[in-house]
N, C-alpha and C. Protein backbone atom coordinates (compact mmCIF):
# COMPACT_ATOMS: atom_id res chain seq x y z
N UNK A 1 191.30 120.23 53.39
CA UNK A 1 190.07 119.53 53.75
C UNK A 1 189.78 118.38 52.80
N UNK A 2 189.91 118.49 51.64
CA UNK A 2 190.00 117.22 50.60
C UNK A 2 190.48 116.00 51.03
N UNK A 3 191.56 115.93 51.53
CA UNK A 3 192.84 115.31 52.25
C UNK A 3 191.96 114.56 53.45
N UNK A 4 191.67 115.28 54.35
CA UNK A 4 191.59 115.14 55.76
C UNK A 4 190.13 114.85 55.72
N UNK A 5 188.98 115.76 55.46
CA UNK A 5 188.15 115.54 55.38
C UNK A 5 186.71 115.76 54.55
N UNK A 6 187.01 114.89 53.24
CA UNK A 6 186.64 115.06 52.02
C UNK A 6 184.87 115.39 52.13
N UNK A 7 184.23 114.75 53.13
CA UNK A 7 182.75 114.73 53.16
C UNK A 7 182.39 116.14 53.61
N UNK A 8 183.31 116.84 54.00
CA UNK A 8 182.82 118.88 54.33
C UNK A 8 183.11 119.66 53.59
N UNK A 9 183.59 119.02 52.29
CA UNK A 9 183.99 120.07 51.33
C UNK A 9 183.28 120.50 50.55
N UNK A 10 182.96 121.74 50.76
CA UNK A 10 181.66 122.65 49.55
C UNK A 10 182.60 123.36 48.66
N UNK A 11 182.60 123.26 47.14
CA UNK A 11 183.63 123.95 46.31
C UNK A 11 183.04 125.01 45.90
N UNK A 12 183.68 126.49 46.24
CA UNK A 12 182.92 127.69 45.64
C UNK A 12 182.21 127.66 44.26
N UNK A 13 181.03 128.02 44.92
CA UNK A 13 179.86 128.41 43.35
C UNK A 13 179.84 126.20 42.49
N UNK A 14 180.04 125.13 43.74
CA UNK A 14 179.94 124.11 42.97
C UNK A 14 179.72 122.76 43.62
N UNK A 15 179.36 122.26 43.68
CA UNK A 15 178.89 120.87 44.57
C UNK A 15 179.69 120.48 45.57
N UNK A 16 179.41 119.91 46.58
CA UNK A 16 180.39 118.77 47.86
C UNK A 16 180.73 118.18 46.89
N UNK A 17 181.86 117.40 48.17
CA UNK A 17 182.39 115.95 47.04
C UNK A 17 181.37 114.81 47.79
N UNK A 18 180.58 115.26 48.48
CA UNK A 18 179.63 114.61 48.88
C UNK A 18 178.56 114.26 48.23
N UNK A 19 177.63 115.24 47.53
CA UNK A 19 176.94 115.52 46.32
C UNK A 19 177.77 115.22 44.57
N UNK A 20 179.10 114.89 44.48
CA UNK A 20 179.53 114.24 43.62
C UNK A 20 179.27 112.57 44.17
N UNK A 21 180.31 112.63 45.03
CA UNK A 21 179.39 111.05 45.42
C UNK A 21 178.92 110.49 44.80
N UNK A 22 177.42 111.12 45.75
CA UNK A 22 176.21 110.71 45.43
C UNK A 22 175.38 110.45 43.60
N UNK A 23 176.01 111.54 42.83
CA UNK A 23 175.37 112.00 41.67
C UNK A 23 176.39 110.66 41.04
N UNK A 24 178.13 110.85 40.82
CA UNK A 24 178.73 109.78 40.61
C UNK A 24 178.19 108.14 40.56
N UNK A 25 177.61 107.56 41.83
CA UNK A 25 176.85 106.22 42.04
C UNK A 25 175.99 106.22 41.78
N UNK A 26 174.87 106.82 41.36
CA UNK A 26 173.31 107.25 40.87
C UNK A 26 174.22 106.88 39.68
N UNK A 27 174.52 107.43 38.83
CA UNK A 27 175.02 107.59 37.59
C UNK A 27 175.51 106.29 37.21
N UNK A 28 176.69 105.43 37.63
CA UNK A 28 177.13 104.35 37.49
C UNK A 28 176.23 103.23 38.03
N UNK A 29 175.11 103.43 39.06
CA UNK A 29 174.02 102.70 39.00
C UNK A 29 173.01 102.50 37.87
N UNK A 30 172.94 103.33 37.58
CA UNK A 30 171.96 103.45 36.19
C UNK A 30 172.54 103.27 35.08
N UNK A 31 173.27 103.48 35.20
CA UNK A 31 174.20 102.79 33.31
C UNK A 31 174.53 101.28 33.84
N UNK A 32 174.43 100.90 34.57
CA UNK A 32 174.77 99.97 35.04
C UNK A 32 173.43 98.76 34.88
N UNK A 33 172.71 99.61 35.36
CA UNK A 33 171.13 98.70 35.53
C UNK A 33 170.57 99.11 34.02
N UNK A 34 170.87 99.54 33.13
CA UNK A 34 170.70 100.11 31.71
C UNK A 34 171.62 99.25 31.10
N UNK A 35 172.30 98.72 31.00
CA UNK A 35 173.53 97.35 30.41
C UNK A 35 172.90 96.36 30.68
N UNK A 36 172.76 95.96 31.66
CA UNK A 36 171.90 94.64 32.51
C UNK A 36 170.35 94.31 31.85
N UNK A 37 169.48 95.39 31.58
CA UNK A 37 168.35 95.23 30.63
C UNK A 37 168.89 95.05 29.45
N UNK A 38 169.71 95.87 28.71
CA UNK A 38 169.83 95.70 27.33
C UNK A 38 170.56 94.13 27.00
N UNK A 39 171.40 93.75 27.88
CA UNK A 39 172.47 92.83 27.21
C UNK A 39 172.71 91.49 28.24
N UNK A 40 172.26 91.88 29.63
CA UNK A 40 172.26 90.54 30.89
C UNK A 40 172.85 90.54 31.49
N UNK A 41 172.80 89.78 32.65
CA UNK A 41 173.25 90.03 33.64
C UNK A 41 174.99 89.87 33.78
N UNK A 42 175.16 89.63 32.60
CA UNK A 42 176.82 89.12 32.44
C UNK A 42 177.15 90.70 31.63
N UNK A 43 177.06 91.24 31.42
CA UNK A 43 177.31 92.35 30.76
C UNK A 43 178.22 93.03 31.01
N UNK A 44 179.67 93.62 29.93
CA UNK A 44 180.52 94.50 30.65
C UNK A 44 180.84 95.14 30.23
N UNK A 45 181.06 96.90 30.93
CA UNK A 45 181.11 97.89 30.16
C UNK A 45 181.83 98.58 30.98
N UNK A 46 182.38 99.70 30.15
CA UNK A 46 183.53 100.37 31.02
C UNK A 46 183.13 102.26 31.05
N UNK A 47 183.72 102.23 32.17
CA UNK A 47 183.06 104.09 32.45
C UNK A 47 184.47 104.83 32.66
N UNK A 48 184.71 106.01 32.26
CA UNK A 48 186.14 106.40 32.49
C UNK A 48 186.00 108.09 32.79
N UNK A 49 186.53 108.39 33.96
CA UNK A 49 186.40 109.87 34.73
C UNK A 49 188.02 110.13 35.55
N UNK A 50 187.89 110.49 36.13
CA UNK A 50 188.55 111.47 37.11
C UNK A 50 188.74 110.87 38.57
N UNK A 51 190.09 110.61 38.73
CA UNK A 51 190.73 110.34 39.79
C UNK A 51 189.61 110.00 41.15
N UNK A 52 189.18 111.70 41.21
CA UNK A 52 188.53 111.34 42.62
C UNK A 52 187.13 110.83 42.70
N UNK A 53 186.78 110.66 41.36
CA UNK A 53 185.25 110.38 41.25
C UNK A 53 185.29 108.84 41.11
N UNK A 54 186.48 108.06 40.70
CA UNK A 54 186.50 106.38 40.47
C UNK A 54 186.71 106.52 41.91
N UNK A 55 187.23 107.16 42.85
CA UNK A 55 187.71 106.68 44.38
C UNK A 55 186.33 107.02 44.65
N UNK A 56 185.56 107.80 44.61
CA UNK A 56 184.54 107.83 45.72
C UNK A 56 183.36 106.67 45.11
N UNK A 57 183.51 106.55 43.77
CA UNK A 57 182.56 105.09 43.09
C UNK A 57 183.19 104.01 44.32
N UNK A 58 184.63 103.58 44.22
CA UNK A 58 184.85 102.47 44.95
C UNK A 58 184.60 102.18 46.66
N UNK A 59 184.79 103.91 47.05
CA UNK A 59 184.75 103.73 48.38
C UNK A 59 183.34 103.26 48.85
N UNK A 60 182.05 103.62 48.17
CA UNK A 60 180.59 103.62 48.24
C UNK A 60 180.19 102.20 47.67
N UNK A 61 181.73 101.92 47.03
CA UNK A 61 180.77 100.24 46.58
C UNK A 61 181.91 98.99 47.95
N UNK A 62 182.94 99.89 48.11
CA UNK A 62 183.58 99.20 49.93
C UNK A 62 182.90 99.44 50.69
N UNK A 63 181.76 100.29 50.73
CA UNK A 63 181.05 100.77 52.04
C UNK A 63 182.59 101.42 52.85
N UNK A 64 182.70 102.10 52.50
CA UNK A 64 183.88 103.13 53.00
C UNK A 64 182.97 104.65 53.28
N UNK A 65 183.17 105.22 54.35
CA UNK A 65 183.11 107.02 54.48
C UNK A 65 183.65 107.50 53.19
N UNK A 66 183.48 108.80 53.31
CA UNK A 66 183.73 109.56 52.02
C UNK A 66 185.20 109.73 52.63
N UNK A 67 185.43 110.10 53.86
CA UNK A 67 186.37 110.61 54.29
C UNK A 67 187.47 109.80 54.48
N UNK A 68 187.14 108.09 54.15
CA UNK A 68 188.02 107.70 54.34
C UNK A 68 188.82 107.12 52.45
N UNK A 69 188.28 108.16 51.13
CA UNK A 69 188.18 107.87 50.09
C UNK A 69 189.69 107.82 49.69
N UNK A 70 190.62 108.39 50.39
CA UNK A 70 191.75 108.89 50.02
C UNK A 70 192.65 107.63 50.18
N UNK A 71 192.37 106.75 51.14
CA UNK A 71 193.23 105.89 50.97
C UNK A 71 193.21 104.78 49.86
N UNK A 72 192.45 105.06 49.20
CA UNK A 72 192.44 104.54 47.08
C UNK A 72 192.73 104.92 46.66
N UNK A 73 193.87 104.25 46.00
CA UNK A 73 194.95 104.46 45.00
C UNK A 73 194.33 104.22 43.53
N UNK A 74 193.91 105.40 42.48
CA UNK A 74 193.96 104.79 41.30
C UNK A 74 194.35 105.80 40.43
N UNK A 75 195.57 105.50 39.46
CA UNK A 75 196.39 105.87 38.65
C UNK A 75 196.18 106.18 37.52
N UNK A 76 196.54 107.02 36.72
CA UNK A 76 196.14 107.17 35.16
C UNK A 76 195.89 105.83 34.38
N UNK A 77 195.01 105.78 34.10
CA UNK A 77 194.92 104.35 32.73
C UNK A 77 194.53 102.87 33.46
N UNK A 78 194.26 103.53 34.95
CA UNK A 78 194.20 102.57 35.76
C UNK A 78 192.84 101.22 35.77
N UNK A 79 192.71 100.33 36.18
CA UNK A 79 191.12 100.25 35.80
C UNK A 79 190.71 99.27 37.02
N UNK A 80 189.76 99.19 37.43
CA UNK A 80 189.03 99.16 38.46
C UNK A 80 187.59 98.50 38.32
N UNK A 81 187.24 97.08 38.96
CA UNK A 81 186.29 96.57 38.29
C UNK A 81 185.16 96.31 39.41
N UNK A 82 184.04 97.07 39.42
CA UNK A 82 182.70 96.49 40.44
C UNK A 82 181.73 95.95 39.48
N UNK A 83 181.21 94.92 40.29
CA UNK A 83 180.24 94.52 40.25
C UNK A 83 178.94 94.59 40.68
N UNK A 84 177.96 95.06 40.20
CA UNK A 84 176.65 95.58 40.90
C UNK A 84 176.15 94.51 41.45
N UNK A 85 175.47 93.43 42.45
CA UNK A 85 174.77 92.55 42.02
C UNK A 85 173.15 92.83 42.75
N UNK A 86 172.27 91.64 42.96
CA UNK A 86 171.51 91.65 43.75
C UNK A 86 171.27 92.10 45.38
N UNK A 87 172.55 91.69 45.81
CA UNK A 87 172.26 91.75 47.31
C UNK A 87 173.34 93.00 47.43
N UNK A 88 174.51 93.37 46.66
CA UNK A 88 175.49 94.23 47.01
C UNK A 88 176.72 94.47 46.20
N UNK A 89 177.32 95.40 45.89
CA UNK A 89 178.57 95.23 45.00
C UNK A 89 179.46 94.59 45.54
N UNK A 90 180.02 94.11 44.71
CA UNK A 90 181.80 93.58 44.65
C UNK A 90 182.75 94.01 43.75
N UNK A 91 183.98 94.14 44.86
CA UNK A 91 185.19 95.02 43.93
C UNK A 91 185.66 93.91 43.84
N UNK A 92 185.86 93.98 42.22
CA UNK A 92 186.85 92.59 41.97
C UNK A 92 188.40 92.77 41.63
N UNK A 93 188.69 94.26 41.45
CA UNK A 93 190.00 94.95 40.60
C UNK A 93 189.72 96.27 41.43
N UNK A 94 191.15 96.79 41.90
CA UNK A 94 191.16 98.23 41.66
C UNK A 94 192.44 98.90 41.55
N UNK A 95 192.63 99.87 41.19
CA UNK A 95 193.87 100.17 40.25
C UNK A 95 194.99 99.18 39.49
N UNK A 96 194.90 98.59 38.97
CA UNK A 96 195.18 97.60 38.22
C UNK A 96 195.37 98.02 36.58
N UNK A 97 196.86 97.59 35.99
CA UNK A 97 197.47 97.75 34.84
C UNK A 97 197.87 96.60 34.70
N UNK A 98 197.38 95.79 35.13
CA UNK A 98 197.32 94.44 34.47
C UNK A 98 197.55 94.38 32.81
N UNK A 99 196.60 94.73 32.01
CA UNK A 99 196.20 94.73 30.80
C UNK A 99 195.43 93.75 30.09
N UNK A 100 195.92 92.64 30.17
CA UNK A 100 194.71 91.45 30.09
C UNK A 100 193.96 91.37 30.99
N UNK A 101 192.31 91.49 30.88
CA UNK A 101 191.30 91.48 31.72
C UNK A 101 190.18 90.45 30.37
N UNK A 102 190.66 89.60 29.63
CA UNK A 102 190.27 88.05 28.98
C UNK A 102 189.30 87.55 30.39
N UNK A 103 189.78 87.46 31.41
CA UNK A 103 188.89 86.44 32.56
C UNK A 103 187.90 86.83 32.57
N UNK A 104 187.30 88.32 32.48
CA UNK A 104 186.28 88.62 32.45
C UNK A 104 185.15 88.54 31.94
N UNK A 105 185.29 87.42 30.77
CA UNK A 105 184.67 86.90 29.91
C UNK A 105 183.99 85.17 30.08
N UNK A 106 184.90 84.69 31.16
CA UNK A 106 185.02 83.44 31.56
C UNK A 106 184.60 83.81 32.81
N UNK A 107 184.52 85.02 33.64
CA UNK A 107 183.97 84.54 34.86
C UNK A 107 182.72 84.74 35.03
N UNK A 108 182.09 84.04 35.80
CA UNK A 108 180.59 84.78 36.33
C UNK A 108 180.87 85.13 37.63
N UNK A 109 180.12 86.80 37.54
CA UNK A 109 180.11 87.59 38.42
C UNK A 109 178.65 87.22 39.35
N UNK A 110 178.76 87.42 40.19
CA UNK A 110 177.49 86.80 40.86
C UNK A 110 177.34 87.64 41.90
N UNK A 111 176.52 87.74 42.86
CA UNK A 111 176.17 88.79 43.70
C UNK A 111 176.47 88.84 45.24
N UNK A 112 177.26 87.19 45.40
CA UNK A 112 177.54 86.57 46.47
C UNK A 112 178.95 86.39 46.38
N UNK A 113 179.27 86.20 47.38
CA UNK A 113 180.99 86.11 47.83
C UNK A 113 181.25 84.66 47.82
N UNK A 114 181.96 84.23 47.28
CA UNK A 114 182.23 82.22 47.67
C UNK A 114 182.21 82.16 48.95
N UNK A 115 181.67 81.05 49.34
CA UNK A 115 182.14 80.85 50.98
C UNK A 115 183.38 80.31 51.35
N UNK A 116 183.65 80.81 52.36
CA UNK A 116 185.55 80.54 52.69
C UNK A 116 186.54 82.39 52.07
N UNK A 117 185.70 82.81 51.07
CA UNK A 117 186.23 84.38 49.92
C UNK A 117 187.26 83.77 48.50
N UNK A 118 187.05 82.27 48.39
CA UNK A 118 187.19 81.89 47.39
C UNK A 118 189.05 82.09 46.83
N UNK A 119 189.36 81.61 45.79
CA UNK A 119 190.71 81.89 45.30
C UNK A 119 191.22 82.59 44.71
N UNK A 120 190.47 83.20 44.18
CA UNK A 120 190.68 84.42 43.21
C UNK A 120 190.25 83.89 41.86
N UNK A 121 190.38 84.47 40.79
CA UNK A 121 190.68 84.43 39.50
C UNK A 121 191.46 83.68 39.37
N UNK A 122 191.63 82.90 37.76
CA UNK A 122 192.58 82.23 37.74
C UNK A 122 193.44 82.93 36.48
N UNK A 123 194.65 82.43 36.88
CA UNK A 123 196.03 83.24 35.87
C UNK A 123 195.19 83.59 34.80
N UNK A 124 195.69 84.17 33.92
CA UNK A 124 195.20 84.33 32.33
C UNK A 124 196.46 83.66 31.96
């Protein structure tokens, strides 16, 4: 059921992965909006968990089903970058061993998509 259909899974004596979810994005919302007061809106900080809990962060910031969480790939050491903004998140990275993530310092993250979806990043 994990597999197939992650949003019905009640784990004996312990939460859905539905109720992780949920508690998961509450959580990375608020440390999130807790960075943003302390330091601005450019602020970047890194959170580090468990396989299925960065997939269901990303699927909820794709607007993805829970059920469809599985098809995110992210790997040990992997790293994975959203952006909270005003109107909606943006995934800018996900599973990615890149290792230089320098741009992140030079870009502004903004809450809007370029029009056209823009070029990407540029090389490092």
């Amino acid at each position: 059921m994990v597999q197939t259909q992650p949003s019905a899974v009640v784990f004996p004596d312990g939460e859905s992965m539905a109720e992780m979810q949920a508690r998961s994005v509450a959580a990375i919302r608020r440390h999130d909006a807790g960075f943003e007061a302390e330091y601005g809106p450019e602020a970047v900080w890194v959170a580090v968990s468990h396989g299925d809990i960065i997939k269901s962060i990303l699927a909820d910031a794709l607007g993805m089903h829970l059920d469809l969480f599985q098809r995110i790939n992210v790997g040990p050491a992997s790293v994975s970058i959203v952006h909270y903004g005003t109107s909606r998140p943006n995934v800018y990275a996900t599973n990615t061993h890149a290792g230089d993530l320098s741009w992140l310092t030079t870009t502004t993250l903004s809450g809007d998509a370029p029009v056209g979806g823009g070029a990407g990043q540029k090389a490092p």
